[in-house]
C-alpha atoms as a PDB file:
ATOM      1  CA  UNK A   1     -17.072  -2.096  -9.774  1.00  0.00           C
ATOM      2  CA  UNK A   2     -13.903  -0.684 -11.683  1.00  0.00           C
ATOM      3  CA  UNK A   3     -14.493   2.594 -10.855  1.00  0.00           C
ATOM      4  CA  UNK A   4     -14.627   1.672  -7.514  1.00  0.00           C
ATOM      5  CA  UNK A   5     -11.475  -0.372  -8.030  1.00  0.00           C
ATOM      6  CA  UNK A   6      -9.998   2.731  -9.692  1.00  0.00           C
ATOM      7  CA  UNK A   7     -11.012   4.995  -6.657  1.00  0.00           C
ATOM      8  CA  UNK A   8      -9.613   2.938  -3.695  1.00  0.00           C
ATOM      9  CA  UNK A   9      -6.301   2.923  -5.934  1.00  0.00           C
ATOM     10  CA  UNK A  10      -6.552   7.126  -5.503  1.00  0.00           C
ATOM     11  CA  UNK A  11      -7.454   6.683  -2.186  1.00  0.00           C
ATOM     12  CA  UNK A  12      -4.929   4.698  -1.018  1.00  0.00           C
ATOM     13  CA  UNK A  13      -2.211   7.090  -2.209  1.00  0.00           C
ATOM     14  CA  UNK A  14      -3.426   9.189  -0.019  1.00  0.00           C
ATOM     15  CA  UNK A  15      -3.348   6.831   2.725  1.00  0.00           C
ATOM     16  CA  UNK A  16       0.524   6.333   1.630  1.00  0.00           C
ATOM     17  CA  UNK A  17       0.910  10.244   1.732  1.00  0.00           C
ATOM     18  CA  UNK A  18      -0.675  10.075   5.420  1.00  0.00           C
ATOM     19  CA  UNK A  19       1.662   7.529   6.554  1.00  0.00           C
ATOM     20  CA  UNK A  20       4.583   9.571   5.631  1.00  0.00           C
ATOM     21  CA  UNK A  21       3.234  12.664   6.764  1.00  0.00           C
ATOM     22  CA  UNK A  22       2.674  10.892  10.381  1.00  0.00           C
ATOM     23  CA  UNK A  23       6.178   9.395   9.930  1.00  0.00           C
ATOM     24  CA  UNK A  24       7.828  13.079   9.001  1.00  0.00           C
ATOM     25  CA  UNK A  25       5.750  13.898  12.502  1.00  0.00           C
ATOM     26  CA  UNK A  26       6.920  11.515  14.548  1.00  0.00           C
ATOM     27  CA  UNK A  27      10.656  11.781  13.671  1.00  0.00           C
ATOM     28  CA  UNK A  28      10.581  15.687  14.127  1.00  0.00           C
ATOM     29  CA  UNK A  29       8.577  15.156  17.788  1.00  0.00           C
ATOM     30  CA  UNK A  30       8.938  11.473  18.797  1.00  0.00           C
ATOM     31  CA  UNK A  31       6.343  11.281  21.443  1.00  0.00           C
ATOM     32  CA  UNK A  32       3.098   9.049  22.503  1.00  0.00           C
ATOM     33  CA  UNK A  33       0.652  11.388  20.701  1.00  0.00           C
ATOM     34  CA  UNK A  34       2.810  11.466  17.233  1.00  0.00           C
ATOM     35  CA  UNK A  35       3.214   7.411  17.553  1.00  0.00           C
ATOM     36  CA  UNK A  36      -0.574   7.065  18.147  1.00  0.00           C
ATOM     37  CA  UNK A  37      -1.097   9.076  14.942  1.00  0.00           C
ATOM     38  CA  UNK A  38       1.822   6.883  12.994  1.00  0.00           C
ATOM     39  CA  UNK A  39       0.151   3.897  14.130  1.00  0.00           C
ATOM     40  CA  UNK A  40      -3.804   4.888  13.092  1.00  0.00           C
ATOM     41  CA  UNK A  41      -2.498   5.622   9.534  1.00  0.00           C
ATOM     42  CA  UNK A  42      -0.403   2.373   9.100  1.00  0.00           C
ATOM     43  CA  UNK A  43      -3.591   0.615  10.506  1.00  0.00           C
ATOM     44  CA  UNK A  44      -6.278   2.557   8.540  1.00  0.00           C
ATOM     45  CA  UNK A  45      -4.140   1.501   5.388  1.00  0.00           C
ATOM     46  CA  UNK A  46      -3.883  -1.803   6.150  1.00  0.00           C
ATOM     47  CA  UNK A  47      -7.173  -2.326   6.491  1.00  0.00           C
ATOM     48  CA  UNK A  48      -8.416  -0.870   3.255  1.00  0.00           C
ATOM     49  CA  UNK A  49      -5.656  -2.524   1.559  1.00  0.00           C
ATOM     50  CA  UNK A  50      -6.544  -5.882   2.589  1.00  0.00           C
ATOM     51  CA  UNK A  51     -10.579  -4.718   1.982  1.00  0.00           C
ATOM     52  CA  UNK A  52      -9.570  -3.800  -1.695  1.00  0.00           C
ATOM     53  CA  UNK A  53      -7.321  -7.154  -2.598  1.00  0.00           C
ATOM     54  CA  UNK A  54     -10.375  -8.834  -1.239  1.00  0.00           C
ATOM     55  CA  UNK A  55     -12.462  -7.152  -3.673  1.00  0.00           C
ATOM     56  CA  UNK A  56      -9.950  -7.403  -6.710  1.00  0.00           C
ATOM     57  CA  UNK A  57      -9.767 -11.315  -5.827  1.00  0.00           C
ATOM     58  CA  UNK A  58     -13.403 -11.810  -5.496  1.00  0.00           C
ATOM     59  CA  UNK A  59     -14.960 -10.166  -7.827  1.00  0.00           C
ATOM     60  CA  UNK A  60     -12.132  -8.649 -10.979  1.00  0.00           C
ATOM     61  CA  UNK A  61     -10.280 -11.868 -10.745  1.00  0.00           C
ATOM     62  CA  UNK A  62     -13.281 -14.164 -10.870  1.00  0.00           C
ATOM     63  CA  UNK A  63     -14.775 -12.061 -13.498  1.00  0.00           C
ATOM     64  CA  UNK A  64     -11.374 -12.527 -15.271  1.00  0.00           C
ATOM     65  CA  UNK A  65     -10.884 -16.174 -15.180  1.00  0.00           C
ATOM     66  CA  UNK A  66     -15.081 -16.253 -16.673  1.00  0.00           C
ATOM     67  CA  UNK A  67     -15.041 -14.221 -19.411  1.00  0.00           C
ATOM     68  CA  UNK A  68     -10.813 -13.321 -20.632  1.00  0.00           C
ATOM     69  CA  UNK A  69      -9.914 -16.214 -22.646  1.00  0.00           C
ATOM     70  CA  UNK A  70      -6.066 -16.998 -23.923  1.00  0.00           C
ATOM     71  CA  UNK A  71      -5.568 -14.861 -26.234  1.00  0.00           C
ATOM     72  CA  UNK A  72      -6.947 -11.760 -23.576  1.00  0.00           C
ATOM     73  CA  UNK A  73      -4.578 -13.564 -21.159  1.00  0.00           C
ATOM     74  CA  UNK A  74      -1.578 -13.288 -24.011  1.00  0.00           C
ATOM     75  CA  UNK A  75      -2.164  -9.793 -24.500  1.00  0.00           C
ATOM     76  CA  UNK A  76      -2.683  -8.548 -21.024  1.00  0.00           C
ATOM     77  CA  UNK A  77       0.563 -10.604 -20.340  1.00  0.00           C
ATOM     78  CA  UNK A  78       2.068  -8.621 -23.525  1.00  0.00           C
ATOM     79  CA  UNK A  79       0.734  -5.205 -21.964  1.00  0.00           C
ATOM     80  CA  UNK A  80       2.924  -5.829 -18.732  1.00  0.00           C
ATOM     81  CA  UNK A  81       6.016  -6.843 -19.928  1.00  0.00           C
ATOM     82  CA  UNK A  82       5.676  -3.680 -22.220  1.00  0.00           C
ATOM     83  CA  UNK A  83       4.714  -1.643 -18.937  1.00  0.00           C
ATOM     84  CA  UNK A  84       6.025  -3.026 -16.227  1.00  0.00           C
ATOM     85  CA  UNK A  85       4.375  -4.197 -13.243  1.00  0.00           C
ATOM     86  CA  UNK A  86       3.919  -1.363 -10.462  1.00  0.00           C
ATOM     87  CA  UNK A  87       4.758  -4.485  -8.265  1.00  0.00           C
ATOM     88  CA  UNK A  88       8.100  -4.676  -9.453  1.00  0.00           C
ATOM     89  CA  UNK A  89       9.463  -1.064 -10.365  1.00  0.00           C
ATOM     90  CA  UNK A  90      12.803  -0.962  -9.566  1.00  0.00           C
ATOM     91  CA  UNK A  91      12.291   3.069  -8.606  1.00  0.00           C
ATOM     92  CA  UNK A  92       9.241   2.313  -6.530  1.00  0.00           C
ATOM     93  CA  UNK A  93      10.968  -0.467  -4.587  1.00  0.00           C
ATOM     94  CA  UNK A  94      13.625   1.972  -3.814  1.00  0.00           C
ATOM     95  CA  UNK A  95      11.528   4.371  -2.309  1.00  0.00           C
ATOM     96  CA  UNK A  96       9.648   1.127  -0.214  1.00  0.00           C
ATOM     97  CA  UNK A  97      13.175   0.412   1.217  1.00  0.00           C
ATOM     98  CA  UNK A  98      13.855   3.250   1.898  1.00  0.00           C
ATOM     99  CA  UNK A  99      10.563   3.993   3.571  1.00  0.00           C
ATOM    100  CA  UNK A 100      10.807   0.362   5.428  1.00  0.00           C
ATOM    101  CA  UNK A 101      14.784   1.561   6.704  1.00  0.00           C
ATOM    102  CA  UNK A 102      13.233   4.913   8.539  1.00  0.00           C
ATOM    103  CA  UNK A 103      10.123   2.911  10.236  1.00  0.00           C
ATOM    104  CA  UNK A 104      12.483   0.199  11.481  1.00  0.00           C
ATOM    105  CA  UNK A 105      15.385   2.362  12.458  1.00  0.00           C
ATOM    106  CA  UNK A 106      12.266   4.320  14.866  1.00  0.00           C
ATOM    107  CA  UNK A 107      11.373   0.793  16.050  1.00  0.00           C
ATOM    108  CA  UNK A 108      13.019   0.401  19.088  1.00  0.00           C
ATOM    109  CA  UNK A 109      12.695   4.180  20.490  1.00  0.00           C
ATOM    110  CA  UNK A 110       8.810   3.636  19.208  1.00  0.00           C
ATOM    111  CA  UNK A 111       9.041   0.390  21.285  1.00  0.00           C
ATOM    112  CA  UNK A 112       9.436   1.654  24.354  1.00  0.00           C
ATOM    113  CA  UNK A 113       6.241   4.310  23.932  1.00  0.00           C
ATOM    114  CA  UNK A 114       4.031   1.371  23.672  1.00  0.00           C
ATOM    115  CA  UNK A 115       2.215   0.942  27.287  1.00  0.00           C
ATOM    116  CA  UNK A 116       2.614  -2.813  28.657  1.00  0.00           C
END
């Protein structure tokens, strides 16, 4: 199960890398064929994002609660503060802004692509 974990984690970089390949696309050539692509790789990683939480939260997360006890729960909370938490990386929040700023500021000329 981990090493499935760990490969949708690889996987979903990918995905990532897709999305900004499609965006790249779609800001050099804004048209309905570029959009369509945009939109299949935001929707693709959606999908397998919410597939994996579902996964972590059924399965790692109930395993975790069984079998960690407090002092695992100490330690893992040690580990993080140590780390960081990908979650909260102030450099890979940055890049999620900026990221979110170039989808939305292609929102309205995507907009009016979209058939009614």
């Amino acid at each position: 199960m981990l090493s499935q974990i760990a490969g949708q984690h690889h996987e979903q970089d990918g995905m990532i890398d897709a999305i900004e390949a499609a965006l790249d696309a779609y800001e050099q050539c804004p048209d309905r064929r570029n959009l369509e692509s945009l939109t299949q790789a935001a929707e693709s990683y959606s999908e397998a994002l919410w597939a994996h939480m579902d996964v972590e939260e059924r399965f790692i997360l109930t395993a975790c609660r069984e079998h960690l006890t407090e002092d695992d729960w100490k330690q893992i909370s040690q580990a993080f503060s140590e780390n960081g938490d990908p979650r909260f990386d102030a450099d890979l929040e940055a890049g999620f802004e900026k990221f979110f700023a170039r989808l939305m500021n292609l929102a309205p000329q995507a907009a009016r692509q979209v058939p009614k």
